[in-house]
Protein backbone atom coordinates (compact mmCIF):
# COMPACT_ATOMS: atom_id res chain seq x y z
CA UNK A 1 -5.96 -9.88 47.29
CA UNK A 2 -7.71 -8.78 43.93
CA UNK A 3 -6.30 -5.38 41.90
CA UNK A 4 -9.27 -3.11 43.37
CA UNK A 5 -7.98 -4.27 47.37
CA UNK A 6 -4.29 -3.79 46.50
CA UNK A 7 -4.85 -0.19 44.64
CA UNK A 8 -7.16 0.68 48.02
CA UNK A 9 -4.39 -0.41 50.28
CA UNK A 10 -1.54 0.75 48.80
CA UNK A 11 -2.22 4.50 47.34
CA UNK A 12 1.03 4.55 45.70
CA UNK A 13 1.13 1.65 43.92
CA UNK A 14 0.17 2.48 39.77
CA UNK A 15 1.43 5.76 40.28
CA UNK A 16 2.50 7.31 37.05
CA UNK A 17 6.64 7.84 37.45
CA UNK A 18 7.42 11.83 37.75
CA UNK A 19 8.78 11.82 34.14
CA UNK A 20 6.05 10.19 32.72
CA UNK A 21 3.71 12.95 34.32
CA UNK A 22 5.70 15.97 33.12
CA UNK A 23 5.49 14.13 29.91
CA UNK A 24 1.62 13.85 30.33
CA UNK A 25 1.74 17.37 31.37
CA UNK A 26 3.18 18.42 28.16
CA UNK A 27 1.04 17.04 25.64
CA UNK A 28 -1.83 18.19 27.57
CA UNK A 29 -0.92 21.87 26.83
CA UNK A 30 -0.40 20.69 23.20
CA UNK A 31 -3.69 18.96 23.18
CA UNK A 32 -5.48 22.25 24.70
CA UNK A 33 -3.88 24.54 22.60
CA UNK A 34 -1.76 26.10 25.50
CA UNK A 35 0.91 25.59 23.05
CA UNK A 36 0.55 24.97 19.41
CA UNK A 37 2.34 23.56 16.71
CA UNK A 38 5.54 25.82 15.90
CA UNK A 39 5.56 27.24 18.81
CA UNK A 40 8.26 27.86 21.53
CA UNK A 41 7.50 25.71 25.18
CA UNK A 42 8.18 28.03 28.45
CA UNK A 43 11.74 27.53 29.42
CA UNK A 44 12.49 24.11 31.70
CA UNK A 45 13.06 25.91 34.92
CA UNK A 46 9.39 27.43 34.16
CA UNK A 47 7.74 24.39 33.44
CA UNK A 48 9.19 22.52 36.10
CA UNK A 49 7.94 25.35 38.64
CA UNK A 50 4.77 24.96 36.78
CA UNK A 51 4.38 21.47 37.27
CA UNK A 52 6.46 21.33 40.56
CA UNK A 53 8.85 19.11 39.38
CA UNK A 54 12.64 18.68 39.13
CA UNK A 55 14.43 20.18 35.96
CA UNK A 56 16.26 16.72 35.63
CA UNK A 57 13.14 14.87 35.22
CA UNK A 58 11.63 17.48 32.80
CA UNK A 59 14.37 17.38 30.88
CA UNK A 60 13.63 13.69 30.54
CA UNK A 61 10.14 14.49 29.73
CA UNK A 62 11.30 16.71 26.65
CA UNK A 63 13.92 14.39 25.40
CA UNK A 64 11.56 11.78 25.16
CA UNK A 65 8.65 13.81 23.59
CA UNK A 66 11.70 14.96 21.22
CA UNK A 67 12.21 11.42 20.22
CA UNK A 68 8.38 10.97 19.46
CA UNK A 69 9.06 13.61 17.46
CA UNK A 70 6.70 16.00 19.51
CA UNK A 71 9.42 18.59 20.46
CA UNK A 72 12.31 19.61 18.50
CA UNK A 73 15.25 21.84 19.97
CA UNK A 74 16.85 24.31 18.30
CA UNK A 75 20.09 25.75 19.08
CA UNK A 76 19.83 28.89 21.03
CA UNK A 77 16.44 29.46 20.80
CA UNK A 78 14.91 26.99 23.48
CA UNK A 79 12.42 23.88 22.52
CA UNK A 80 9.38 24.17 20.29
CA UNK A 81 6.12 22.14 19.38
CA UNK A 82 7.08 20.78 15.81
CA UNK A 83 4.41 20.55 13.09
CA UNK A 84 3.16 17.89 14.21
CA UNK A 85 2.73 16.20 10.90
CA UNK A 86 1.57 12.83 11.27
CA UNK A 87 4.51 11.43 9.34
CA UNK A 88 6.50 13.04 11.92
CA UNK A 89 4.75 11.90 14.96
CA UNK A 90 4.73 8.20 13.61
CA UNK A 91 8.16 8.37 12.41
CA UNK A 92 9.41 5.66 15.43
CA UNK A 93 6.13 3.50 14.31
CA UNK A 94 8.23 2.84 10.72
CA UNK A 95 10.71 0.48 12.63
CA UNK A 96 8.16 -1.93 13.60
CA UNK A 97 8.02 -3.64 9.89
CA UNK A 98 11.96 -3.38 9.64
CA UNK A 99 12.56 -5.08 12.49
CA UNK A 100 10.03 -7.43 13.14
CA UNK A 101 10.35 -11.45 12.88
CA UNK A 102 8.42 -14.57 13.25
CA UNK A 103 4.88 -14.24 14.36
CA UNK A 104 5.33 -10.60 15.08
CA UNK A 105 5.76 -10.01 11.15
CA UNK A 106 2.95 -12.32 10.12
CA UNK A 107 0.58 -10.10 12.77
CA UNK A 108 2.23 -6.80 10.64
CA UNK A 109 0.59 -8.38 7.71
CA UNK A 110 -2.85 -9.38 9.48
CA UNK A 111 -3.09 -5.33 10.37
CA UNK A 112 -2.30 -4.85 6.84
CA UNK A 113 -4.85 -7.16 5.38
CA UNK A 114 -7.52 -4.78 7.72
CA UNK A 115 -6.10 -1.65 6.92
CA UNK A 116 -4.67 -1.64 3.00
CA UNK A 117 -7.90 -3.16 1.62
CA UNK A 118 -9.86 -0.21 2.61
CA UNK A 119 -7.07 2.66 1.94
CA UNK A 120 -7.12 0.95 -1.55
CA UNK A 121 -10.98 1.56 -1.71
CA UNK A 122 -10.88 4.68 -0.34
CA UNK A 123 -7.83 5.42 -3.07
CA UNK A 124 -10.59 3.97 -6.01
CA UNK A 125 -13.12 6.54 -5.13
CA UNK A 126 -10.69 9.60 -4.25
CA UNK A 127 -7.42 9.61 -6.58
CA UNK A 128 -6.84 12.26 -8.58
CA UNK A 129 -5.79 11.66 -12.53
CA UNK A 130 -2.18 12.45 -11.72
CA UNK A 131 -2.16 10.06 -9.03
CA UNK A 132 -3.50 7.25 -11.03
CA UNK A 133 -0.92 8.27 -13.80
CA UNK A 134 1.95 8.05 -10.76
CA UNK A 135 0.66 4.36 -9.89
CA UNK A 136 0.73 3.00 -13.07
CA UNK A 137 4.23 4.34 -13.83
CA UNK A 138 5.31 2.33 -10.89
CA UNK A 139 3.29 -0.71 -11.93
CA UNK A 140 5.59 -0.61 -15.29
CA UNK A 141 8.31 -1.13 -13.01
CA UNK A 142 7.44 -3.92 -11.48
CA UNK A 143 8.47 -7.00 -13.60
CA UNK A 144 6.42 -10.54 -13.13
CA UNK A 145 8.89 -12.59 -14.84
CA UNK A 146 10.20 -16.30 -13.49
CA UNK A 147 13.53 -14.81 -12.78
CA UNK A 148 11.87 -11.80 -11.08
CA UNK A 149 14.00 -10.00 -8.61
CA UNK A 150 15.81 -6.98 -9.00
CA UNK A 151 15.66 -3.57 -6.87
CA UNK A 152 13.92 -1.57 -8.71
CA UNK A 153 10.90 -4.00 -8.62
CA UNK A 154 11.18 -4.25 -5.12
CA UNK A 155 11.36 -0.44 -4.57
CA UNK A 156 8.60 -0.35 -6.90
CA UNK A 157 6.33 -2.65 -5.14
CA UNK A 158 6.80 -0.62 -2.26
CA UNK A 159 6.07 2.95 -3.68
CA UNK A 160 2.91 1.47 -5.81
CA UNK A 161 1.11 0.57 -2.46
CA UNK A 162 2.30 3.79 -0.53
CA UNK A 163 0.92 5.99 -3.86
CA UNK A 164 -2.41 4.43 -3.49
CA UNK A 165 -2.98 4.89 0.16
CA UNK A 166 -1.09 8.40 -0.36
CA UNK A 167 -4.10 9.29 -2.98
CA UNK A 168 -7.05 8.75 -0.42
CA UNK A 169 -5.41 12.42 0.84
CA UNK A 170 -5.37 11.00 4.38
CA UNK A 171 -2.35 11.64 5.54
CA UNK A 172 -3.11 9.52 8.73
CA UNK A 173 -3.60 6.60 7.07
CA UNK A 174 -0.10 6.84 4.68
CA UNK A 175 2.14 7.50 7.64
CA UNK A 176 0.45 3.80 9.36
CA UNK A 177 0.60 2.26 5.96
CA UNK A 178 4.56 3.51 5.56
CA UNK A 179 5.16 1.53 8.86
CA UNK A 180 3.71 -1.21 8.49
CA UNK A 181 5.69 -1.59 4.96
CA UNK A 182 9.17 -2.54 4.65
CA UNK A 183 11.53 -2.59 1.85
CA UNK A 184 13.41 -5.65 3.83
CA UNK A 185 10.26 -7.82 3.80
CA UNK A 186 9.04 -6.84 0.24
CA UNK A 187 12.59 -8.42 -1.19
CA UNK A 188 12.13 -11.17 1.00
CA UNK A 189 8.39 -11.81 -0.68
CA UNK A 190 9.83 -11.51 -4.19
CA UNK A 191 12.96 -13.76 -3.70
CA UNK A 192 10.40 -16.59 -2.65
CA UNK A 193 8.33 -16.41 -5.23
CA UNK A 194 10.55 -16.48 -7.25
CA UNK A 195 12.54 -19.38 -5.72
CA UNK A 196 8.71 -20.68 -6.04
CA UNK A 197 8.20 -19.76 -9.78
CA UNK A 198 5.12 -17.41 -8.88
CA UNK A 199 6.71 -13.80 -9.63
CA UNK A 200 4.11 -13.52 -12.06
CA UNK A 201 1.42 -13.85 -9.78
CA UNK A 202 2.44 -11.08 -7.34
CA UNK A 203 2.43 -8.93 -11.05
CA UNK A 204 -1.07 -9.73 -11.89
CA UNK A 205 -2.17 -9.16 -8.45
CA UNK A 206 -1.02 -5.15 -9.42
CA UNK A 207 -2.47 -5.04 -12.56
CA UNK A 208 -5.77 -6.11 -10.87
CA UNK A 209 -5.47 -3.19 -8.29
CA UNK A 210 -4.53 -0.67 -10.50
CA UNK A 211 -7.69 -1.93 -13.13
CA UNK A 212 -10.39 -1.46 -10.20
CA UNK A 213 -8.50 1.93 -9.65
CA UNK A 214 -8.56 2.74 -13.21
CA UNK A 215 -12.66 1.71 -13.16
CA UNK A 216 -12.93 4.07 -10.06
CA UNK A 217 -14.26 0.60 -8.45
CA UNK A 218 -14.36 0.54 -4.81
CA UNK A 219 -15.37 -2.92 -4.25
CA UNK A 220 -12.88 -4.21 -6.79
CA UNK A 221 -10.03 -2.40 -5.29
CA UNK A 222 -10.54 -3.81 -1.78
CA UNK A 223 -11.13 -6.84 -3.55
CA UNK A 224 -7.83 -6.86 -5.20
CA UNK A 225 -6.32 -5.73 -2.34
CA UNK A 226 -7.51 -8.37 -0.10
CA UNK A 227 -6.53 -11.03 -2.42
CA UNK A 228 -2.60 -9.93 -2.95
CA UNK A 229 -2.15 -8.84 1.13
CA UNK A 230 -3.73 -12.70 1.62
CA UNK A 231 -1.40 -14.38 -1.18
CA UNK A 232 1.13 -12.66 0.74
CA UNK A 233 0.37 -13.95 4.64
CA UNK A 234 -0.49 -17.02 3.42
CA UNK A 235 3.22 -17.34 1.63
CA UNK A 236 4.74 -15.69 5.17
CA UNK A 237 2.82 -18.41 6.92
CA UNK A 238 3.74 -21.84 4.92
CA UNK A 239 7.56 -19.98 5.22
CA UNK A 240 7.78 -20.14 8.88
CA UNK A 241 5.92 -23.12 9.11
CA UNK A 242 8.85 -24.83 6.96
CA UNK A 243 11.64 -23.19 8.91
């Protein structure tokens, strides 16, 4: 029996659980602008008449869209839409770099190689002269020397690359970028080059991002981009592949 015949012959089967469609329910009258951002839901007992439900399972449905960062309760004064800032919203998304091992990780840095190359284009054509200024200050921090690896080049690393996608003023785009980054992994890339003596090549791979910046090049940027993001897989790869 194929999907189609099973579906047809059993009605229930698929069906969505009763938390998951108060949960639906919810973001619907976000989406529709029933309910916007800052303001206060109807009370649980109302929405659960609403959406003839039971108040235990839309109080599921509002812990979890609390979570997502959707919802946010606030102490005698019932539940509310938050902001819905896309930093917010993708807040749970940031984990994914942290945690993530193996093949998993060297996939984070495939969606990467897509994604950063184009922010950093983007970044050439739209940065602002104060943004520019804040890149380079953290390219000065970052240190390309054989015995290469101390925090603040690390941290560094990390905020150069989240200042350039910040500057393309899509704010979208910076809260994927922040979660598909990790602090963990960026010391992990730095003690291996330098166990591999090639510190200085990660360094010169920043200097050539922030020149095409600079040059309010497009091409060169995802260029430069592409190149360091590749340098970088390619290390992850020949890492696993040797342990």
């Amino acid at each position: 029996m194929d999907r189609l015949e099973r579906a047809v012959s059993d009605p229930d089967r698929g069906r969505t659980p009763v938390t998951q469609r108060a949960t639906d329910r919810i973001k619907a009258m976000i989406a529709s602008g029933e309910v916007g951002p800052g303001e206060r839901l109807p009370t649980e007992r109302d929405l659960s008449a609403q959406f003839g439900v039971s108040r235990s399972s839309m109080r599921e449905a509002i812990r979890a869209l609390t979570t997502l960062g959707v919802l946010e309760s606030r102490h005698g004064a019932g539940v509310y839409v938050t902001a819905l800032r896309p930093a917010d919203l993708l807040e749970t998304f940031s984990v994914l770099a942290e945690v993530s091992q193996g093949r998993t990780l060297l996939e984070v840095l495939q969606v990467r190689r897509m994604l950063e190359p184009a922010a950093t284009a983007l970044a050439a054509a739209r940065a602002s002269a104060e943004d520019l200024d804040r890149v380079g200050a953290l390219l000065d921090r970052i240190e390309g020397g054989s015995d290469t690896f101390c925090t603040d080049t690390v941290a560094a690393d990390l905020g150069f690359h989240q200042a350039i996608v910040a500057s393309t003023g899509n704010a979208t785009l910076a809260a994927v970028n922040d979660g598909l980054s990790s602090r963990t992994f960026n010391a992990r890339v730095w003690a291996g080059h330098r166990e591999a003596g090639l510190t200085a090549k990660l360094r010169e791979d920043h200097e050539r991002i922030h020149e095409a910046l600079v040059a309010r090049d497009p091409d060169a940027a995802r260029a430069a981009a592409t190149v360091h993001v590749l340098r970088v897989e390619r290390w992850l790869s020949a890492d696993l592949a040797g342990s």
